[in-house]
N, C-alpha and C. Protein backbone atom coordinates (compact mmCIF):
# COMPACT_ATOMS: atom_id res chain seq x y z
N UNK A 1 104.42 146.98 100.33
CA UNK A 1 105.32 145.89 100.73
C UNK A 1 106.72 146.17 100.17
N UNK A 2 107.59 146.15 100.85
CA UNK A 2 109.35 146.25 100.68
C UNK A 2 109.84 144.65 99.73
N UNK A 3 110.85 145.68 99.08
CA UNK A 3 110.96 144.45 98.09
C UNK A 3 111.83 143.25 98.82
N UNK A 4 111.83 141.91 98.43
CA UNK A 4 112.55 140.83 99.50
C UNK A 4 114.09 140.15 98.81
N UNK A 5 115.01 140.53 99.18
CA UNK A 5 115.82 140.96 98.57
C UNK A 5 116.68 139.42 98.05
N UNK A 6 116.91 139.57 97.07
CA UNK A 6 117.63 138.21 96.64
C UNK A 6 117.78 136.86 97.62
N UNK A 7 119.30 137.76 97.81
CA UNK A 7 120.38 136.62 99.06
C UNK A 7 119.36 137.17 100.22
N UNK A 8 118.29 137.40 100.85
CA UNK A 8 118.26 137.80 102.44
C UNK A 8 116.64 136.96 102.46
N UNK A 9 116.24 136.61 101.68
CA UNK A 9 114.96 135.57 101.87
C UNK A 9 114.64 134.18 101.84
N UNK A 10 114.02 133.80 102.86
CA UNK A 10 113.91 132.56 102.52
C UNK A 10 112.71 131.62 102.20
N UNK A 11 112.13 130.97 101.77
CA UNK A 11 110.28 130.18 102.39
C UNK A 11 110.60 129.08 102.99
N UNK A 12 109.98 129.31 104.61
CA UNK A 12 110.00 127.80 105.26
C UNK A 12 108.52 127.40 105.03
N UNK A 13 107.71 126.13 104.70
CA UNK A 13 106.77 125.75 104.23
C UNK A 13 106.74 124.44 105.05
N UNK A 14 105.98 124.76 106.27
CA UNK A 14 105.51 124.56 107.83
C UNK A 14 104.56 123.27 107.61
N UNK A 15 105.67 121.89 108.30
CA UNK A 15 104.92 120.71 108.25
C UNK A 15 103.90 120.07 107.08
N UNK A 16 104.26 120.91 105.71
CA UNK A 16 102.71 119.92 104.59
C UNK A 16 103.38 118.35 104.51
N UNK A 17 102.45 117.59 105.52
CA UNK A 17 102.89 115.89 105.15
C UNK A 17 101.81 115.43 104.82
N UNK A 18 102.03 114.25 104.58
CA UNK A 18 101.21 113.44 104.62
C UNK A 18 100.11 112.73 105.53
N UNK A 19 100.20 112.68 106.67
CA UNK A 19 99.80 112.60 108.43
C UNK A 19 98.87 113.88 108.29
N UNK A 20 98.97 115.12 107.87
CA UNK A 20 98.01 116.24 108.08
C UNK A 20 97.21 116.18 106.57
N UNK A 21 97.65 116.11 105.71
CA UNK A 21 97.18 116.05 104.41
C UNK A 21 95.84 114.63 103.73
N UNK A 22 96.39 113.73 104.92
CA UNK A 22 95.15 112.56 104.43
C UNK A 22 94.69 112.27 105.38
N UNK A 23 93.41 111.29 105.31
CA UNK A 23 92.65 111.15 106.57
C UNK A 23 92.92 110.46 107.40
N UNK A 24 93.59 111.02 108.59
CA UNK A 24 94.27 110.93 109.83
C UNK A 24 93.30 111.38 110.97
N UNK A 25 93.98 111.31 112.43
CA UNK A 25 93.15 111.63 113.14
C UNK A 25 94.17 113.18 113.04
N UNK A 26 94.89 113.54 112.50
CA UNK A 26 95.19 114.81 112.78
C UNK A 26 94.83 115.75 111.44
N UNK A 27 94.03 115.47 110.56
CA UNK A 27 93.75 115.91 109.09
C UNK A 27 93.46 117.41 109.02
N UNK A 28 94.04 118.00 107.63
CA UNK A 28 93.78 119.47 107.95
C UNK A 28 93.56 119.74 106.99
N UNK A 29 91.92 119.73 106.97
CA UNK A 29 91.13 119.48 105.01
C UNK A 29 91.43 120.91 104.18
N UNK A 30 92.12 121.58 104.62
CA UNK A 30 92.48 122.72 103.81
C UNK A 30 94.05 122.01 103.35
N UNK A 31 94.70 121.46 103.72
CA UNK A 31 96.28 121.43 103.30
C UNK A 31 95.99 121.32 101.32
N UNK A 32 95.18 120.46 100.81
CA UNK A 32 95.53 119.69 99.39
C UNK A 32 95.04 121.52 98.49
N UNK A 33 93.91 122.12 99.48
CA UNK A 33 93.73 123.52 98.84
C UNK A 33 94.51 124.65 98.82
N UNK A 34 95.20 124.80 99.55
CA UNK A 34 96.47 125.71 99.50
C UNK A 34 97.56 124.91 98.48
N UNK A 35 97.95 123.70 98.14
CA UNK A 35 99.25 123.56 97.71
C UNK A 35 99.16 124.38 96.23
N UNK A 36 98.34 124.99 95.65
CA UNK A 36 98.85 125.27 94.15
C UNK A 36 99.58 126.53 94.97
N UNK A 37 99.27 127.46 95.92
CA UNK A 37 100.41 128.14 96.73
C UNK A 37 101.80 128.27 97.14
N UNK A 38 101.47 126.99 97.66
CA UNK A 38 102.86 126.37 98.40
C UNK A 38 103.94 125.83 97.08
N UNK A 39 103.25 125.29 96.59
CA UNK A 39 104.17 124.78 94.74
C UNK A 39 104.72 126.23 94.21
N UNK A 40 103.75 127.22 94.19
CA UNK A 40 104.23 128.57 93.43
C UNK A 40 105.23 129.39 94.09
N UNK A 41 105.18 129.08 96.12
CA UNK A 41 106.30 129.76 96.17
C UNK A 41 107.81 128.96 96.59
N UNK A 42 107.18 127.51 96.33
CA UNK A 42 108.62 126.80 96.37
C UNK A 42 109.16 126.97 94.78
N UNK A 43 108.39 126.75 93.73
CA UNK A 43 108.94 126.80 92.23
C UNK A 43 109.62 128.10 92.17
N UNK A 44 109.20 129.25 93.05
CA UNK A 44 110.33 130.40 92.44
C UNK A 44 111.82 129.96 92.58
N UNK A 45 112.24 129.53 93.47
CA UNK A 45 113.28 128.93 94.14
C UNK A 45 113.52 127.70 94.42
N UNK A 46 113.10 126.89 94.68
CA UNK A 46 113.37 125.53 95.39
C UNK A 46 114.74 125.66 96.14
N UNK A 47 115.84 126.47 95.70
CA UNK A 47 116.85 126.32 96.58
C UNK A 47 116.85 127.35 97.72
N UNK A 48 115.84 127.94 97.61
CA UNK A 48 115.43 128.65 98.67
C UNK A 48 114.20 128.40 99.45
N UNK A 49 113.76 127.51 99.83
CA UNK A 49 112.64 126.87 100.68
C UNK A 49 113.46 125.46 101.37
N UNK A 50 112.92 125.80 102.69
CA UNK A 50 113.11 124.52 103.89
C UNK A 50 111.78 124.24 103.96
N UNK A 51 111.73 122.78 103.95
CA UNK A 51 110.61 122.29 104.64
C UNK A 51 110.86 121.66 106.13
N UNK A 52 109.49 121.93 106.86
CA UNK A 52 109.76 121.56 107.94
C UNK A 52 108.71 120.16 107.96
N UNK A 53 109.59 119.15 108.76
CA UNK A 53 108.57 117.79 109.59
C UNK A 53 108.25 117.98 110.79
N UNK A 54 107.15 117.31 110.92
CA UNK A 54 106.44 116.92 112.92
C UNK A 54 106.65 115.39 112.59
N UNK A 55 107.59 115.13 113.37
CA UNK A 55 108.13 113.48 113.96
C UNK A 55 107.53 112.79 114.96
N UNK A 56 106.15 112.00 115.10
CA UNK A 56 105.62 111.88 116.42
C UNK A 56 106.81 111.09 117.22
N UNK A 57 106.67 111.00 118.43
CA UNK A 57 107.30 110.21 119.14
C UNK A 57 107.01 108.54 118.84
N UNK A 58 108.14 107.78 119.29
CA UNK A 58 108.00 106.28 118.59
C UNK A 58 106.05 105.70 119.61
N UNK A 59 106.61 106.55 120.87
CA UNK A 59 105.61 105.80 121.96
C UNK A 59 105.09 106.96 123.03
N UNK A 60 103.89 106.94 123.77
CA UNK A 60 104.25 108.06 124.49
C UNK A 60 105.20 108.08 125.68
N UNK A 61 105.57 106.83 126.02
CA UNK A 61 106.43 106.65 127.29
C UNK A 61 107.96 107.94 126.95
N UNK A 62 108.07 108.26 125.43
CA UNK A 62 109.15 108.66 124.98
C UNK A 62 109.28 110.27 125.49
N UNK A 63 107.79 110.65 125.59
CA UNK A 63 107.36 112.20 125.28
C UNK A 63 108.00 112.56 126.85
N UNK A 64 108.46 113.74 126.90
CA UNK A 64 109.00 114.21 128.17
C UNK A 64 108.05 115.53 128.92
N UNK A 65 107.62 115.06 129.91
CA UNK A 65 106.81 116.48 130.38
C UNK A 65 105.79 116.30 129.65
N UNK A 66 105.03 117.55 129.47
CA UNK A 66 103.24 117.09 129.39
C UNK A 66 103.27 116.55 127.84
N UNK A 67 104.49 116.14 127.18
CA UNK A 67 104.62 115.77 125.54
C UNK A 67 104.19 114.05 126.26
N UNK A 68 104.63 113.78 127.12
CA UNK A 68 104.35 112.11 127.87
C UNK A 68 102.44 112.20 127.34
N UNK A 69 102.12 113.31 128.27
CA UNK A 69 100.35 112.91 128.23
C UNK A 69 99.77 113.87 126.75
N UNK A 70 100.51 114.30 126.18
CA UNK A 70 100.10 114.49 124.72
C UNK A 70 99.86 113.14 124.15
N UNK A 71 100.92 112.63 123.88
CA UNK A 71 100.94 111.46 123.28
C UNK A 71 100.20 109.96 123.71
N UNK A 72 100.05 110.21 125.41
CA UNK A 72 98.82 109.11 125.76
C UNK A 72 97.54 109.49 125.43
N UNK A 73 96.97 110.68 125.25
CA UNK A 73 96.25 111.23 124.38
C UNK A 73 95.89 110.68 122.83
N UNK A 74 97.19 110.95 121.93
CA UNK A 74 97.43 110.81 120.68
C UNK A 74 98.24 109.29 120.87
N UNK A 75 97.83 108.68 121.59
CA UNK A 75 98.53 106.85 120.76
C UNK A 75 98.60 106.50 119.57
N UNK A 76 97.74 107.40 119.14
CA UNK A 76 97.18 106.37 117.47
C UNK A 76 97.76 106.66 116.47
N UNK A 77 98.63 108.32 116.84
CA UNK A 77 99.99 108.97 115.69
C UNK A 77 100.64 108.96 115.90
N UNK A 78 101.28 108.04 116.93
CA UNK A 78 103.01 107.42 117.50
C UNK A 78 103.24 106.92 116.62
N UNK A 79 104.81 106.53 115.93
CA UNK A 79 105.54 106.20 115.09
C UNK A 79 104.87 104.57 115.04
N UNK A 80 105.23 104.08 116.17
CA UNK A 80 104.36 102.34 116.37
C UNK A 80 102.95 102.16 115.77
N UNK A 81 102.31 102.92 115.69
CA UNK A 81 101.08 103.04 115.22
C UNK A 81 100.30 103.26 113.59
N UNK A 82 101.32 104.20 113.43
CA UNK A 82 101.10 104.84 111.62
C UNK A 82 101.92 104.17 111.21
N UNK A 83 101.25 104.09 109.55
CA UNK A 83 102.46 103.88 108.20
C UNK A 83 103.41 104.83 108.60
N UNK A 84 104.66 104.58 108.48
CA UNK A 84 105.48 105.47 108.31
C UNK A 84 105.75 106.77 107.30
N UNK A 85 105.10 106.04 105.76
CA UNK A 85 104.73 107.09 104.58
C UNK A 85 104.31 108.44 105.02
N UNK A 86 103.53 108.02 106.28
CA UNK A 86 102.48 109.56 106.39
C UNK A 86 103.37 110.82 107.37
N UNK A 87 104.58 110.40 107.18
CA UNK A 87 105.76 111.60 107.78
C UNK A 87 106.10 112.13 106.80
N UNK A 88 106.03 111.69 105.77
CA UNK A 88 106.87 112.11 104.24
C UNK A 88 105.86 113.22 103.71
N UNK A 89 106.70 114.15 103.29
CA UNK A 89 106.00 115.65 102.56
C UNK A 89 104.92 115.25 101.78
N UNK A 90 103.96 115.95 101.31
CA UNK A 90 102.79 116.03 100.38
C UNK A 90 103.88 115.58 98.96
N UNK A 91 103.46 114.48 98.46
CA UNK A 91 104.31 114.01 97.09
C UNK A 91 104.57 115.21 96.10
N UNK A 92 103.68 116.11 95.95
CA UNK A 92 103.99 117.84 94.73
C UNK A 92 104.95 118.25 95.42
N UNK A 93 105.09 118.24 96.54
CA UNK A 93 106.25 119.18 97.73
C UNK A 93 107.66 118.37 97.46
N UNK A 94 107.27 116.83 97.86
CA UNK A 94 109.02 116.27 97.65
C UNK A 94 109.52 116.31 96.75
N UNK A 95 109.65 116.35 95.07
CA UNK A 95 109.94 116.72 94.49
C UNK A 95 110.66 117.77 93.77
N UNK A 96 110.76 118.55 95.15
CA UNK A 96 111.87 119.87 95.25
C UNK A 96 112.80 119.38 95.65
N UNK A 97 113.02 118.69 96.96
CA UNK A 97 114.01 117.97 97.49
C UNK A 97 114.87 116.75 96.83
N UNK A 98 116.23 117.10 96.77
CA UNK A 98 116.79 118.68 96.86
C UNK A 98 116.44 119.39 95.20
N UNK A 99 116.74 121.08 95.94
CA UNK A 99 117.63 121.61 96.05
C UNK A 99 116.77 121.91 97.41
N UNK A 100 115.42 121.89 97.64
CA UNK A 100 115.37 122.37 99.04
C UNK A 100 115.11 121.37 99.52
N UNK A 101 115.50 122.10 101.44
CA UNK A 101 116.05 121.03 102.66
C UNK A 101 114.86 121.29 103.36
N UNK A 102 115.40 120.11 104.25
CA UNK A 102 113.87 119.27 104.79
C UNK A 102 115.04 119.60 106.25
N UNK A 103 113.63 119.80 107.39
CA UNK A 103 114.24 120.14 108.86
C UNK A 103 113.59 119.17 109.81
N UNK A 104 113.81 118.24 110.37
CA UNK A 104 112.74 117.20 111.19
C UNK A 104 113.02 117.82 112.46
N UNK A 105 111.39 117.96 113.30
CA UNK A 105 111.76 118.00 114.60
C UNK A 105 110.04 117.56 115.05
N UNK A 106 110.33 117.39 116.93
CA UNK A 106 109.42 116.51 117.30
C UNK A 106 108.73 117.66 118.14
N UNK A 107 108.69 118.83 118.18
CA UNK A 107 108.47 119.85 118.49
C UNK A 107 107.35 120.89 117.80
N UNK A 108 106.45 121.57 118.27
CA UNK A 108 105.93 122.34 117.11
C UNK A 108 106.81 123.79 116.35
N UNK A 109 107.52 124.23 117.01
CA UNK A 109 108.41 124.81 116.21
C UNK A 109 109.91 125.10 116.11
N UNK A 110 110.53 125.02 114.90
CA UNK A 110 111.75 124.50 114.47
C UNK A 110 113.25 125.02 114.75
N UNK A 111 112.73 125.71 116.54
CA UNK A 111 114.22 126.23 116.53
C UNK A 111 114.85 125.85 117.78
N UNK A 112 114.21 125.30 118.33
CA UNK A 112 114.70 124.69 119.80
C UNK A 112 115.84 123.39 119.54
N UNK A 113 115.16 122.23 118.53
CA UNK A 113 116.19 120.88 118.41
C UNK A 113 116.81 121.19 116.98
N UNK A 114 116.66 122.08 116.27
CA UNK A 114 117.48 122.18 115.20
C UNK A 114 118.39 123.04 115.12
N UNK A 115 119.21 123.12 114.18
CA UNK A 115 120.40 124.44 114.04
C UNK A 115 120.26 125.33 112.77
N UNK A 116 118.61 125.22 112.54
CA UNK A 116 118.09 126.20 111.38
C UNK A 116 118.44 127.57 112.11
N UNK A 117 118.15 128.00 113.00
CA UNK A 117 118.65 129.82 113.09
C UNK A 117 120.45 129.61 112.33
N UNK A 118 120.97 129.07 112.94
CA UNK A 118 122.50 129.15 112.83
C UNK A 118 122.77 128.94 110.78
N UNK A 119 121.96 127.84 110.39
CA UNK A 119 121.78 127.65 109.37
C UNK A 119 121.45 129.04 108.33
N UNK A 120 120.40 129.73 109.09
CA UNK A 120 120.13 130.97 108.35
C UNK A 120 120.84 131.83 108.55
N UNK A 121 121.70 132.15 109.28
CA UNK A 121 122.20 133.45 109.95
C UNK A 121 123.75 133.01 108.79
N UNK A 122 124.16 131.93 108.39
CA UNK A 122 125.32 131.46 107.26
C UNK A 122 125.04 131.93 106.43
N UNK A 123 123.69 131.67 106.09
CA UNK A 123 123.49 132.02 104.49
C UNK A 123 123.16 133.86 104.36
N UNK A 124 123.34 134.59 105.65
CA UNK A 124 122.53 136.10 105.68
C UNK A 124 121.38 136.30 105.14
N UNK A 125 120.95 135.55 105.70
CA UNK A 125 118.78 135.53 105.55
C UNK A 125 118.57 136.27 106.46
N UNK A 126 117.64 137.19 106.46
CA UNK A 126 117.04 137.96 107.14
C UNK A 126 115.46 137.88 107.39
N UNK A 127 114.97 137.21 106.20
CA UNK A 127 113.79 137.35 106.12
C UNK A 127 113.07 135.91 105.87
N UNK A 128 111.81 135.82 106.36
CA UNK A 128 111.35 134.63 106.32
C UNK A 128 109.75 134.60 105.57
N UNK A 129 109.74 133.81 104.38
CA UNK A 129 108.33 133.88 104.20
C UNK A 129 107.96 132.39 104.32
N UNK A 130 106.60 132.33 105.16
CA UNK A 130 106.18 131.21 105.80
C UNK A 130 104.59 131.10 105.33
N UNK A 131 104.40 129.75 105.29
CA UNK A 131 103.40 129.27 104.49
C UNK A 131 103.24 127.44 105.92
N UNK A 132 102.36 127.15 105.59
CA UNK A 132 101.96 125.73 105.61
C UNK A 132 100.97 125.20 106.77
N UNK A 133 101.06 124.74 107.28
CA UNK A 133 99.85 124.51 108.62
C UNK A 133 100.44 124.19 110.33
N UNK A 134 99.66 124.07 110.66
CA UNK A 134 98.48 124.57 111.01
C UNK A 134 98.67 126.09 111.48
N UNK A 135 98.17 126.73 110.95
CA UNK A 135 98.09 127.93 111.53
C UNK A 135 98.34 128.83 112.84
N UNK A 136 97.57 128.05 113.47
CA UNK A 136 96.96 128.49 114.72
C UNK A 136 98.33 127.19 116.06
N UNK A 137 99.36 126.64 115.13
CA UNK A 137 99.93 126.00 116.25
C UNK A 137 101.44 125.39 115.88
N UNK A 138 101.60 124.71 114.58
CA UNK A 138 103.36 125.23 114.24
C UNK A 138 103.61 125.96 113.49
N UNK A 139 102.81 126.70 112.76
CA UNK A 139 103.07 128.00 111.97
C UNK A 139 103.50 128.66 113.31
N UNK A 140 102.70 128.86 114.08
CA UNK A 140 102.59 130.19 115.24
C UNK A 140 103.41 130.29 115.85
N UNK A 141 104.36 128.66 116.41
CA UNK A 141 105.36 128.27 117.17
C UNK A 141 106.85 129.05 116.08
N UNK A 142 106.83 128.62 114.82
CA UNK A 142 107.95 129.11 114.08
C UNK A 142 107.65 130.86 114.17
N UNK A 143 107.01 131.44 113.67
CA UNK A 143 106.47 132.61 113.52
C UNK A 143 107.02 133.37 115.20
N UNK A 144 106.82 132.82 115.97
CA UNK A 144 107.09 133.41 117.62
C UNK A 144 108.15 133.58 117.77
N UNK A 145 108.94 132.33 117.43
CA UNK A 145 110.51 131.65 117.25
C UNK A 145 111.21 132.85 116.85
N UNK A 146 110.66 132.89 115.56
CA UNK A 146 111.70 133.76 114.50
C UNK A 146 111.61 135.74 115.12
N UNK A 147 110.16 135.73 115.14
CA UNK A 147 110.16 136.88 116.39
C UNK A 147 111.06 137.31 117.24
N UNK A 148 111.27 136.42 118.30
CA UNK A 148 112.35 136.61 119.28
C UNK A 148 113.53 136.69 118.44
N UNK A 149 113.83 136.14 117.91
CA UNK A 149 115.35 135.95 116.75
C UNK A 149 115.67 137.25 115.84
N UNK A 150 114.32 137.84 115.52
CA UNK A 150 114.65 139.05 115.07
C UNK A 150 114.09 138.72 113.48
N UNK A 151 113.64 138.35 112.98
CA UNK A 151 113.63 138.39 111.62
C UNK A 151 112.29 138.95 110.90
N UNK A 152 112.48 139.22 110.21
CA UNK A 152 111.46 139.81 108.88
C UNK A 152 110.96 138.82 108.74
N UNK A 153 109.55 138.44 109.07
CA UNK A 153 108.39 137.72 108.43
C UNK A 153 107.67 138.10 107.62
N UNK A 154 107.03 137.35 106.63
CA UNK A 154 105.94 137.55 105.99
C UNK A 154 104.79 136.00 105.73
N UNK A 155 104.07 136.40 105.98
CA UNK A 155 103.15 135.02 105.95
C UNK A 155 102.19 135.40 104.74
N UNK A 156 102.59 133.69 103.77
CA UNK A 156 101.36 133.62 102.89
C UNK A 156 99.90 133.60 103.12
N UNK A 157 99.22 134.53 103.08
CA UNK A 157 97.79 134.12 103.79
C UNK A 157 96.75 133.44 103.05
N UNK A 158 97.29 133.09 102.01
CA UNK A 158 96.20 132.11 101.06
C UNK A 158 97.07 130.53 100.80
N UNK A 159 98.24 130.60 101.90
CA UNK A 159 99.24 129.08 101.51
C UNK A 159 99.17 129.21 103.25
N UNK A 160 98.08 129.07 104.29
CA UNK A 160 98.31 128.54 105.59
C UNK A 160 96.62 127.99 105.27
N UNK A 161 96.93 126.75 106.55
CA UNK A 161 95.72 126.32 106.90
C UNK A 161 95.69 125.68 108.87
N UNK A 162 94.45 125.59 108.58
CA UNK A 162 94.88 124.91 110.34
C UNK A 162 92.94 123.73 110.10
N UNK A 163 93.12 123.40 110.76
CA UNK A 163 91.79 122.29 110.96
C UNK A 163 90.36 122.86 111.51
N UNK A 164 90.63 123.81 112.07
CA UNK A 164 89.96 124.61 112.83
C UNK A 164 89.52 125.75 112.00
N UNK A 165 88.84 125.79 110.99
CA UNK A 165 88.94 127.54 110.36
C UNK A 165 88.31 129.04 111.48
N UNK A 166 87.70 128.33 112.59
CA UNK A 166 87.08 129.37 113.25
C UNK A 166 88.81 130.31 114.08
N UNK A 167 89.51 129.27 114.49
CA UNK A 167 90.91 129.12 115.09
C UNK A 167 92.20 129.55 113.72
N UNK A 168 92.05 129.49 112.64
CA UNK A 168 92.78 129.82 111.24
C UNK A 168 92.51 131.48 111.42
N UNK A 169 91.41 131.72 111.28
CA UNK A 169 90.77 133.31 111.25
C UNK A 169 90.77 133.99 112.36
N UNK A 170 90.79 133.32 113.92
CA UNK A 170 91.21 134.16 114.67
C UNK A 170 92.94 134.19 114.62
N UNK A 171 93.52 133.47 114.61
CA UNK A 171 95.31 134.17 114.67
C UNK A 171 96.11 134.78 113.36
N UNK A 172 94.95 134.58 112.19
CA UNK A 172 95.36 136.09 111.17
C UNK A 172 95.16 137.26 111.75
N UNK A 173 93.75 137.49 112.53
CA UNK A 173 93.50 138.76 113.36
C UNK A 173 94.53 139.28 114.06
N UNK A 174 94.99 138.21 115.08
CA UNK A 174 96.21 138.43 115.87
C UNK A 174 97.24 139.09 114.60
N UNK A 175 98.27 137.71 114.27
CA UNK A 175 98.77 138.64 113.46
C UNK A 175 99.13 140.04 113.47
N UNK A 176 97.68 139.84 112.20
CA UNK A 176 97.90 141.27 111.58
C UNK A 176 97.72 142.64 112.23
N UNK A 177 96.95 142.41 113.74
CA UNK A 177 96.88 143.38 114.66
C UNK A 177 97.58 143.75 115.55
N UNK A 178 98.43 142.42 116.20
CA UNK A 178 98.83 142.58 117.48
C UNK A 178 100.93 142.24 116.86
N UNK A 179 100.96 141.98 115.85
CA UNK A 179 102.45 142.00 115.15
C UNK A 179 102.67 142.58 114.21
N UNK A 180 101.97 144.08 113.96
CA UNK A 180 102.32 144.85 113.01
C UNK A 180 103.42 144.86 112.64
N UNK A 181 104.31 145.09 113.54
CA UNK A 181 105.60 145.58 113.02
C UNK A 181 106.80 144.49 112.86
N UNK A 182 106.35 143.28 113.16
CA UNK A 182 107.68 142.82 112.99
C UNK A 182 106.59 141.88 112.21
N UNK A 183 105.53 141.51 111.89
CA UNK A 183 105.33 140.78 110.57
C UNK A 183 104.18 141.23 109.90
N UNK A 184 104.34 140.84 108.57
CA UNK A 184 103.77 140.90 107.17
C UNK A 184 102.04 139.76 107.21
N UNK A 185 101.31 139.98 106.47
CA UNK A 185 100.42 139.18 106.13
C UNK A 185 100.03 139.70 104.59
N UNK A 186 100.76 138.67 103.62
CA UNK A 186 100.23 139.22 102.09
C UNK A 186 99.58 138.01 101.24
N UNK A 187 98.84 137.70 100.19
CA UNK A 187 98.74 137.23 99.52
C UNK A 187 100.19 136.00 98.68
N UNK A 188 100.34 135.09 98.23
CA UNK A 188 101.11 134.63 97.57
C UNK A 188 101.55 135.18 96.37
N UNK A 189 100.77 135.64 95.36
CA UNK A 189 100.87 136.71 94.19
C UNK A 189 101.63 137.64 94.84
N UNK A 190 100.86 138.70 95.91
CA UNK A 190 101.86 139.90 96.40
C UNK A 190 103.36 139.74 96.68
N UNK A 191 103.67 138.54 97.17
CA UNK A 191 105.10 138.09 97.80
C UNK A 191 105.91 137.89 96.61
N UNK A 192 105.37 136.90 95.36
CA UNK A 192 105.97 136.54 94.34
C UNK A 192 106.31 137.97 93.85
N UNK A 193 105.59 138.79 93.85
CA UNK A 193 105.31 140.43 92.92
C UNK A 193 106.92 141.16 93.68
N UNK A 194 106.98 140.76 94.75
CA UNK A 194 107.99 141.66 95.38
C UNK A 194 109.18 140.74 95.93
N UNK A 195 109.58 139.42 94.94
CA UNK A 195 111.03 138.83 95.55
C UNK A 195 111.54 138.95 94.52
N UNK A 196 112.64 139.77 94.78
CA UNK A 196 113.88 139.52 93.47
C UNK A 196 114.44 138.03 92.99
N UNK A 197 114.57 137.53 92.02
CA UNK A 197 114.52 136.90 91.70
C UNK A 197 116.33 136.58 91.18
């Protein structure tokens, strides 16, 4: 593994809220087991980790295109519906904030309604190490994102989870088979072992 160079890295740490973290209809019983992960690679930095949110829509009348019949689907995690609390980061996670920034979008991944590429491309980040859930669906969406965009990935593979572990273990396969070259799959230790600090 190439070392990750000061100023050119960043950790985005993919949706850990509260809504996926407790028992919801969207629960992802791995999230509370990965965070001593997710804590170790926000504590190297904190001013270097974004967190990202999933914002349901207030209603589904709101959702546009098949996000309309997602959400008549999912009524029950419309904004009208939930505590509001359960949008807010895993409580170990907010506690970074600030120095690290929080990215809301209603999307599964974070580059279509936000101005995080533009955001990174200021600071000359090049590289992205990504952690958080679900695996198999806004990890994958950011991970694709940043693909097209060009950047150096590396994914924590002991700080992702998804609900599905049969669906978690098939898109590490992917991954690590079918995106050799433009991304990484290491351990959290390995990543910490190789960021300048």
């Amino acid at each position: 593994m190439k070392v990750i160079h000061k100023n050119q890295g960043v950790h985005i740490c993919v949706d850990m809220q509260k809504i996926f973290a407790e028992p919801t209809e969207w629960s992802t019983p791995w999230a509370y087991k990965i965070l001593p992960q997710l804590i170790a690679l926000t504590e190297f930095d904190p001013s270097k980790t974004i967190f990202t949110r999933f914002i349901p829509m207030k209603t589904s009348i709101e959702g546009v295109g098949m996000w309309r019949k997602y959400y008549e689907r999912w009524e029950c995690m419309t904004l009208r519906k939930i505590n509001p609390v359960l949008i807010d980061l895993i409580s170990e996670l907010s506690q970074f904030v600030p120095p690290a920034v929080v990215i809301d979008k209603h999307v599964y991944g974070p580059w279509m309604e936000t101005t995080l590429h533009q955001y990174l491309q200021k600071q000359g980040i090049n590289t992205l190490i990504i952690s958080g859930g679900e695996t198999d669906i806004c990890v994958l969406a950011t991970v694709m994102g940043a693909i097209d965009l060009g950047y150096r990935i590396i994914l924590a593979r002991d700080a992702l989870c998804s609900s599905q572990d049969s669906c978690h273990d098939s898109i590490i396969n992917i991954y690590e088979n079918r995106f050799s070259i433009q991304l990484e799959v290491h351990t959290t230790e390995k990543i910490l072992s190789h960021w300048e600090k």
